[in-house]
PDB file of N, CA and C in Angstrom:
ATOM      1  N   UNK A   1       0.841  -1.161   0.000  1.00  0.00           N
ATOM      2  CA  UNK A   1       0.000   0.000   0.000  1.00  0.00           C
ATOM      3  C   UNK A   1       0.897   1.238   0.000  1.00  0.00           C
ATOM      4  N   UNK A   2       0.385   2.254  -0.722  1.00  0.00           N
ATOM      5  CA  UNK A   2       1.571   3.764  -1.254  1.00  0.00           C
ATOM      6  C   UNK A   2       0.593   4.577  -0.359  1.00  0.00           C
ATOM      7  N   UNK A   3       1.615   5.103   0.532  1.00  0.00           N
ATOM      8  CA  UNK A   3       0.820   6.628   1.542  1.00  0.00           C
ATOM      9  C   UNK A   3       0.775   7.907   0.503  1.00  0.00           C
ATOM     10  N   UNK A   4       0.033   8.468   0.919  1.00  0.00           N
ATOM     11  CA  UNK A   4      -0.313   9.595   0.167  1.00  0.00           C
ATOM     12  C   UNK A   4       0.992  10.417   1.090  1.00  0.00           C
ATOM     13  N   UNK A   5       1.338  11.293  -0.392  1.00  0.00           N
ATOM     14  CA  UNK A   5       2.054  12.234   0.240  1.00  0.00           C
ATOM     15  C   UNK A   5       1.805  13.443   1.412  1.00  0.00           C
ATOM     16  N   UNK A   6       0.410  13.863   1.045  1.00  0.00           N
ATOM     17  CA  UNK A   6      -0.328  14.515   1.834  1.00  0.00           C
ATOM     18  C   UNK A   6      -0.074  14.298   3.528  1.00  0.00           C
ATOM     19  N   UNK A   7      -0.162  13.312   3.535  1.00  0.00           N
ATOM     20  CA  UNK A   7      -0.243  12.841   5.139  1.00  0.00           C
ATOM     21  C   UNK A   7       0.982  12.866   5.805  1.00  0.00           C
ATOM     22  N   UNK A   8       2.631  12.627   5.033  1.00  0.00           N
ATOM     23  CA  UNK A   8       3.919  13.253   5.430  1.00  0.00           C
ATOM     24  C   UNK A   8       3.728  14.661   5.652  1.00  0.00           C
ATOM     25  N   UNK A   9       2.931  15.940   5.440  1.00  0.00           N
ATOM     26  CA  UNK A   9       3.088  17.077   5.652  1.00  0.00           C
ATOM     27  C   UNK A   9       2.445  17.112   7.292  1.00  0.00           C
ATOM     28  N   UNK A  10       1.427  16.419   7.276  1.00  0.00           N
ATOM     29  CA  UNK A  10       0.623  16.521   8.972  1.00  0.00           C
ATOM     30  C   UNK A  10       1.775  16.012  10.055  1.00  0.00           C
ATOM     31  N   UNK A  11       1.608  17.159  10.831  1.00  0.00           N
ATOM     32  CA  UNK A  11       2.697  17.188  12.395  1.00  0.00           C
ATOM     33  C   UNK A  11       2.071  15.938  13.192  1.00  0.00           C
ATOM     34  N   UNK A  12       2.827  15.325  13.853  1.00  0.00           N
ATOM     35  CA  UNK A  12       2.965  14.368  14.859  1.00  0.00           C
ATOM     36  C   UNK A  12       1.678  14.955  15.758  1.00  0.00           C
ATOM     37  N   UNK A  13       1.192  14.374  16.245  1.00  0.00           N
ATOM     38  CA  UNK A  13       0.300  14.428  17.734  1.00  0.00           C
ATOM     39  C   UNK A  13       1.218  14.252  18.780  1.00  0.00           C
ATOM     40  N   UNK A  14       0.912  15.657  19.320  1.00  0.00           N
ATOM     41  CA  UNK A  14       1.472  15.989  20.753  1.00  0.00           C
ATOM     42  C   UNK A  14       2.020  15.243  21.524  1.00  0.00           C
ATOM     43  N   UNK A  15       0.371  14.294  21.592  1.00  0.00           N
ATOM     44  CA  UNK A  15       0.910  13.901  23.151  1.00  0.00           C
ATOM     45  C   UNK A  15       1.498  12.514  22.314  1.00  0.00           C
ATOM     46  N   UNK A  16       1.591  11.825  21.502  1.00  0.00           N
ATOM     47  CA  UNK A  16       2.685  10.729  21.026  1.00  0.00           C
ATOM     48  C   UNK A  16       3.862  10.976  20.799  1.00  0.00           C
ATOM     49  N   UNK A  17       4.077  12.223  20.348  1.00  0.00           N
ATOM     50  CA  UNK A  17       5.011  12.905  20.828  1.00  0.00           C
ATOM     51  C   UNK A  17       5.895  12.531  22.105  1.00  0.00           C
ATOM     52  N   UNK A  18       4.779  13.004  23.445  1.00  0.00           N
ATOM     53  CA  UNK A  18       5.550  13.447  24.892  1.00  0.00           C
ATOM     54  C   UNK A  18       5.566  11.900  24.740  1.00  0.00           C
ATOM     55  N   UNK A  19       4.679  11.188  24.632  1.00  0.00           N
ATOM     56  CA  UNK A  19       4.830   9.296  25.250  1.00  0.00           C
ATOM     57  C   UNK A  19       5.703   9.081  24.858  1.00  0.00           C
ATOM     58  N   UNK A  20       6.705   9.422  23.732  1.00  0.00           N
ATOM     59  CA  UNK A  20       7.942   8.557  23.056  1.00  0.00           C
ATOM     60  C   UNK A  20       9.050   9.179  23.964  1.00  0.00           C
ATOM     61  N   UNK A  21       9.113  10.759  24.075  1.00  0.00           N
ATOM     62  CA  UNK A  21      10.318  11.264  24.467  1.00  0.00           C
ATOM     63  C   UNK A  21       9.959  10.699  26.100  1.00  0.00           C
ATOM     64  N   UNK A  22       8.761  10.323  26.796  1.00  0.00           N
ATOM     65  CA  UNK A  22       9.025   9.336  28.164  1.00  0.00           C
ATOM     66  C   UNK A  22       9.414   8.351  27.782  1.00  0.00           C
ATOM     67  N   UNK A  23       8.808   7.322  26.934  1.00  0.00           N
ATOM     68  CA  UNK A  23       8.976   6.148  26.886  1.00  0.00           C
ATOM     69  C   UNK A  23      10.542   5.852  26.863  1.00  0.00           C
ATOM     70  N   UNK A  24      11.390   7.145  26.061  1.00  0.00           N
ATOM     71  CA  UNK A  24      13.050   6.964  26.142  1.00  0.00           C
ATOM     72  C   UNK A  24      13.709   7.171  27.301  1.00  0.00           C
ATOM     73  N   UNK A  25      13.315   8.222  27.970  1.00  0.00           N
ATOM     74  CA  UNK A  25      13.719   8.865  29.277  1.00  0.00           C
ATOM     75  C   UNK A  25      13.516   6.984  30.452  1.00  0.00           C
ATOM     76  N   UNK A  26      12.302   6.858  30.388  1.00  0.00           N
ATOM     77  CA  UNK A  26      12.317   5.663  31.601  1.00  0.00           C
ATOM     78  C   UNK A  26      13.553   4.634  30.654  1.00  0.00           C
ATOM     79  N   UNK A  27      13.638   4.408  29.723  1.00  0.00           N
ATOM     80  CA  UNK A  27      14.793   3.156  29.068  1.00  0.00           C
ATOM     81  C   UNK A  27      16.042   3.764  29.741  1.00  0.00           C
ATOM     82  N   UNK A  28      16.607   5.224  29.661  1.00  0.00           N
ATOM     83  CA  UNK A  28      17.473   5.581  30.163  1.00  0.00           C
ATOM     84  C   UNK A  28      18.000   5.572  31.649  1.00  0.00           C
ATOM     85  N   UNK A  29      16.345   4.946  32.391  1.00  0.00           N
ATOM     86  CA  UNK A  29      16.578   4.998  33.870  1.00  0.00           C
ATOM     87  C   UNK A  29      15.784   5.969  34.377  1.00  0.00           C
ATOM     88  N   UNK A  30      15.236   6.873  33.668  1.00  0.00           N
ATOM     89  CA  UNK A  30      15.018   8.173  34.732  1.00  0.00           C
ATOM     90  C   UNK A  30      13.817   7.851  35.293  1.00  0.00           C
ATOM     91  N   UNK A  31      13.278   8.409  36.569  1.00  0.00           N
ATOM     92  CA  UNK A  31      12.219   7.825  37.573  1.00  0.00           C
ATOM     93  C   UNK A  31      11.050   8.863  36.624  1.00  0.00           C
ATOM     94  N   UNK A  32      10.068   8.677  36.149  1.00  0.00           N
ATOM     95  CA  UNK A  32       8.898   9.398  35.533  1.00  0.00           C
ATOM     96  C   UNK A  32       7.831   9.534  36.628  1.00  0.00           C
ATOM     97  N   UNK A  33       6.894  10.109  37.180  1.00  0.00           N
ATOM     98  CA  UNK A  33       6.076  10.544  37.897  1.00  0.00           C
ATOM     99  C   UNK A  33       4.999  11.087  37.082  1.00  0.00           C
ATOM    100  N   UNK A  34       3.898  10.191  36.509  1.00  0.00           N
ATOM    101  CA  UNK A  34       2.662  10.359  35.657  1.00  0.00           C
ATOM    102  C   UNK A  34       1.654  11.115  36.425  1.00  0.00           C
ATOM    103  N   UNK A  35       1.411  12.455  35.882  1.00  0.00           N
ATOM    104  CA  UNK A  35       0.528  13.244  36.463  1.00  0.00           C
ATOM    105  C   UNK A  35      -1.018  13.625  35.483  1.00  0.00           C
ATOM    106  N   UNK A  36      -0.735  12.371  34.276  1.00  0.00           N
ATOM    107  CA  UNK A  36      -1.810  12.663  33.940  1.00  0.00           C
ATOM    108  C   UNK A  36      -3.472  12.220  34.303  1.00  0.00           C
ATOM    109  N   UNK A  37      -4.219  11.945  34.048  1.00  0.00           N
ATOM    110  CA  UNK A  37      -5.513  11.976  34.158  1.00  0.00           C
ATOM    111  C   UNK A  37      -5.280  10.359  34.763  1.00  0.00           C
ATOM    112  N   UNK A  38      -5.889  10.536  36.114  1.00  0.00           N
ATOM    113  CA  UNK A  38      -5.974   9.448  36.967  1.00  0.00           C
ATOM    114  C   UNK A  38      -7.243   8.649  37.455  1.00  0.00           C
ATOM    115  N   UNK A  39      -7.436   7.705  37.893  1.00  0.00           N
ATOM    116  CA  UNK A  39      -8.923   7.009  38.047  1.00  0.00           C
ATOM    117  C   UNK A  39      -9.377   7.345  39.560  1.00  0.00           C
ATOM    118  N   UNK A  40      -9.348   8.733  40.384  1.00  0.00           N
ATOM    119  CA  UNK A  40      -9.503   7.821  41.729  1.00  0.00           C
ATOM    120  C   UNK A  40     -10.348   7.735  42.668  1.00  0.00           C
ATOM    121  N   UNK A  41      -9.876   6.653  43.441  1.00  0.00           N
ATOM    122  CA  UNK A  41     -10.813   6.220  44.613  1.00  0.00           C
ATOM    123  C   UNK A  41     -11.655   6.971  45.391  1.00  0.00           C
ATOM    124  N   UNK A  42     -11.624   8.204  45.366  1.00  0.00           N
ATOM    125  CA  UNK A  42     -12.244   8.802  46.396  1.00  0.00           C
ATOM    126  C   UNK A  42     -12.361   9.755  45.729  1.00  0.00           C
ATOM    127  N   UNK A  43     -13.544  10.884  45.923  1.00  0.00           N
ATOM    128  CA  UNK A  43     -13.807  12.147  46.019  1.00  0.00           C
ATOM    129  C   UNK A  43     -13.101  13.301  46.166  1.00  0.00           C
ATOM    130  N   UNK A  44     -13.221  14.142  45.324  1.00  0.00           N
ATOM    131  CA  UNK A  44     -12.303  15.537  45.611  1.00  0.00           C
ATOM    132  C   UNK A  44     -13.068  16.125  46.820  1.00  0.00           C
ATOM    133  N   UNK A  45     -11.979  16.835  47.724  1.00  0.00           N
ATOM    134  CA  UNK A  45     -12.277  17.126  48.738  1.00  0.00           C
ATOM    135  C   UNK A  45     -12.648  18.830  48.451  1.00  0.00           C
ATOM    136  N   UNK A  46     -13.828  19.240  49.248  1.00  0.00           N
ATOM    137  CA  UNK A  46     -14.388  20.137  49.446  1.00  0.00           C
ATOM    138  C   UNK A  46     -13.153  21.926  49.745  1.00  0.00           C
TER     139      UNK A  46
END
């Protein structure tokens, strides 16, 4: 299957972007601390 050229001009998505440049950083060792959108248990407090 031949990609349209068209679709080499469209920029990367952001955030696949940030996931790759983490995904290298943790291979390198570095401790990552995920602050994105979390599931949690309890209620925001008042």
């Amino acid at each position: 299957m031949k990609i349209a050229q068209r679709i080499e001009t469209i920029p990367p998505y952001l955030f696949a972007e940030i996931d790759k440049k983490k995904e290298e950083a943790v291979k390198r060792g570095v401790d990552i601390i995920n602050l994105g959108i979390g599931d949690p248990d309890q209620p925001t407090p008042d």
